[in-house]
Protein backbone atom coordinates (compact mmCIF):
# COMPACT_ATOMS: atom_id res chain seq x y z
CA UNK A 1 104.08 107.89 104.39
CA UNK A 2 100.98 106.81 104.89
CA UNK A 3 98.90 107.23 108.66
CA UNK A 4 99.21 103.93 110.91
CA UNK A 5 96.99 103.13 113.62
CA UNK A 6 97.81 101.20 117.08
CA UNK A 7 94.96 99.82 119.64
CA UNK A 8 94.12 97.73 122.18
CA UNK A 9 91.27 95.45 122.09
CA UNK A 10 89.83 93.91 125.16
CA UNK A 11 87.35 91.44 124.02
CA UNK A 12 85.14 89.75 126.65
CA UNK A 13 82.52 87.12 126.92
CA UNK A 14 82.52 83.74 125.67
CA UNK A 15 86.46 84.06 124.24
CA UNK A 16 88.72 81.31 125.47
CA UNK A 17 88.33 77.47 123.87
CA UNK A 18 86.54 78.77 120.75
CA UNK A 19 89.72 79.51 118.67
CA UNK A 20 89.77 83.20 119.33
CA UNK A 21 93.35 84.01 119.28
CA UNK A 22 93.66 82.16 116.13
CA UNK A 23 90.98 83.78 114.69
CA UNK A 24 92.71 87.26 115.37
CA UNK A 25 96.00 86.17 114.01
CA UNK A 26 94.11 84.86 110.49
CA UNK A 27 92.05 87.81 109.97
CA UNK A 28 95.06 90.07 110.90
CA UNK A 29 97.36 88.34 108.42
CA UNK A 30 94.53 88.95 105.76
CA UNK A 31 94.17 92.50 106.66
CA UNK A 32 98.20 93.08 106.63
CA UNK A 33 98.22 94.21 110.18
CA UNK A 34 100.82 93.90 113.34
CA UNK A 35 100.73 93.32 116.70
CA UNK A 36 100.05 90.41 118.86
CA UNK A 37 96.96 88.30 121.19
CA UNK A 38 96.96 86.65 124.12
CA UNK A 39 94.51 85.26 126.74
CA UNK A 40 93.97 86.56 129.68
CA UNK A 41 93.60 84.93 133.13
CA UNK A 42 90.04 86.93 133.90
CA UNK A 43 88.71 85.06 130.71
CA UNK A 44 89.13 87.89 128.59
CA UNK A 45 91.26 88.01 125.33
CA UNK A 46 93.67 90.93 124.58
CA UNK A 47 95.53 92.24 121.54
CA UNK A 48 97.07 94.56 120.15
CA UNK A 49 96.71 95.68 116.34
CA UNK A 50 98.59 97.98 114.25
CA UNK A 51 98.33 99.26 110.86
CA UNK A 52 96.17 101.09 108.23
CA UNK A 53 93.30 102.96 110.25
CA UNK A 54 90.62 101.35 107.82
CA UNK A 55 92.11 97.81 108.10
CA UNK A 56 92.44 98.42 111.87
CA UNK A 57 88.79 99.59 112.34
CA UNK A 58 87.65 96.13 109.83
CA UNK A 59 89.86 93.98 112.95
CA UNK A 60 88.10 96.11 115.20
CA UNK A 61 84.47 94.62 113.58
CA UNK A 62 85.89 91.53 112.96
CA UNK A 63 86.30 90.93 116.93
CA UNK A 64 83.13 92.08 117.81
CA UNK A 65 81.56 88.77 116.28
CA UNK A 66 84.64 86.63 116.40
CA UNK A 67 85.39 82.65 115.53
CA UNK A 68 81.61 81.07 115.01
CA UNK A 69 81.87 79.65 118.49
CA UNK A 70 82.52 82.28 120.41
CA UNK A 71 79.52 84.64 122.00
CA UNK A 72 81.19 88.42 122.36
CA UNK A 73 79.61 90.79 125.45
CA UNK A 74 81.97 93.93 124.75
CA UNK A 75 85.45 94.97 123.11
CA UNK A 76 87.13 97.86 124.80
CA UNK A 77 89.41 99.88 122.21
CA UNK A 78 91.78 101.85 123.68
CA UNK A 79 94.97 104.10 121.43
CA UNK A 80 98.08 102.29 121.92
CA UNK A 81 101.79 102.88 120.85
CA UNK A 82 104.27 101.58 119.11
CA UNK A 83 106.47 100.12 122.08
CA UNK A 84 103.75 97.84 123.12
CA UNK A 85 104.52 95.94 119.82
CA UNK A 86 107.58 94.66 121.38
CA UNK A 87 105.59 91.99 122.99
CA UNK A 88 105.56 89.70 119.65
CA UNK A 89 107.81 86.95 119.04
CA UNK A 90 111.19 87.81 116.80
CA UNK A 91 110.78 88.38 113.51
CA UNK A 92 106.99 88.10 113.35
CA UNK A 93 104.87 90.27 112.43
CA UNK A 94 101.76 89.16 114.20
CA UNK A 95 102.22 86.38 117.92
CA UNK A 96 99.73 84.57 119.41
CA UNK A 97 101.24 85.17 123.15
CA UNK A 98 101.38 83.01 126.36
CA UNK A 99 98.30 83.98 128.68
CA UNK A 100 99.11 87.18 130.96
């Protein structure tokens, strides 16, 4: 079996009206990987990504410039587990969630 990795991106700056959950969810999709985004009420966006480590670290890069609109300060990674993939919609494999 092979090795999975699960974080926790917090992404901050210039996030929310640019498209950046929708960004995550297509460049997850291309990269085969799980988990879920949201917004977040203090402007930042969140998510959650699962998969293989190398694919996970490319998401990882991939948030740290974002949609063309969007102007990134920081993204926080922090290990996460597997039950925080419950948050995603039925039978999905990657959600775009309500705002938390």
């Amino acid at each position: 079996m092979s090795a999975r990795r699960i974080v926790r991106l917090m992404i901050s700056g210039r996030v929310h009206g640019v498209g950046f959950r929708y960004f995550v969810e297509r460049e997850a999709g291309r990269r085969k990987l799980e988990g879920w985004v949201r917004n977040r009420r203090d402007g930042a966006v969140e998510a959650l990504i699962a998969g293989a480590p190398e694919a996970v670290e490319e998401m990882c890069e991939a948030c740290r410039r974002g949609p063309p609109a969007a102007a990134v300060d920081a993204v926080e990674v922090r290990e996460a587990d597997a039950s925080d993939l419950a948050l995603r919609a039925p039978g999905e494999s990657f959600s775009v969630l309500q705002t938390a």
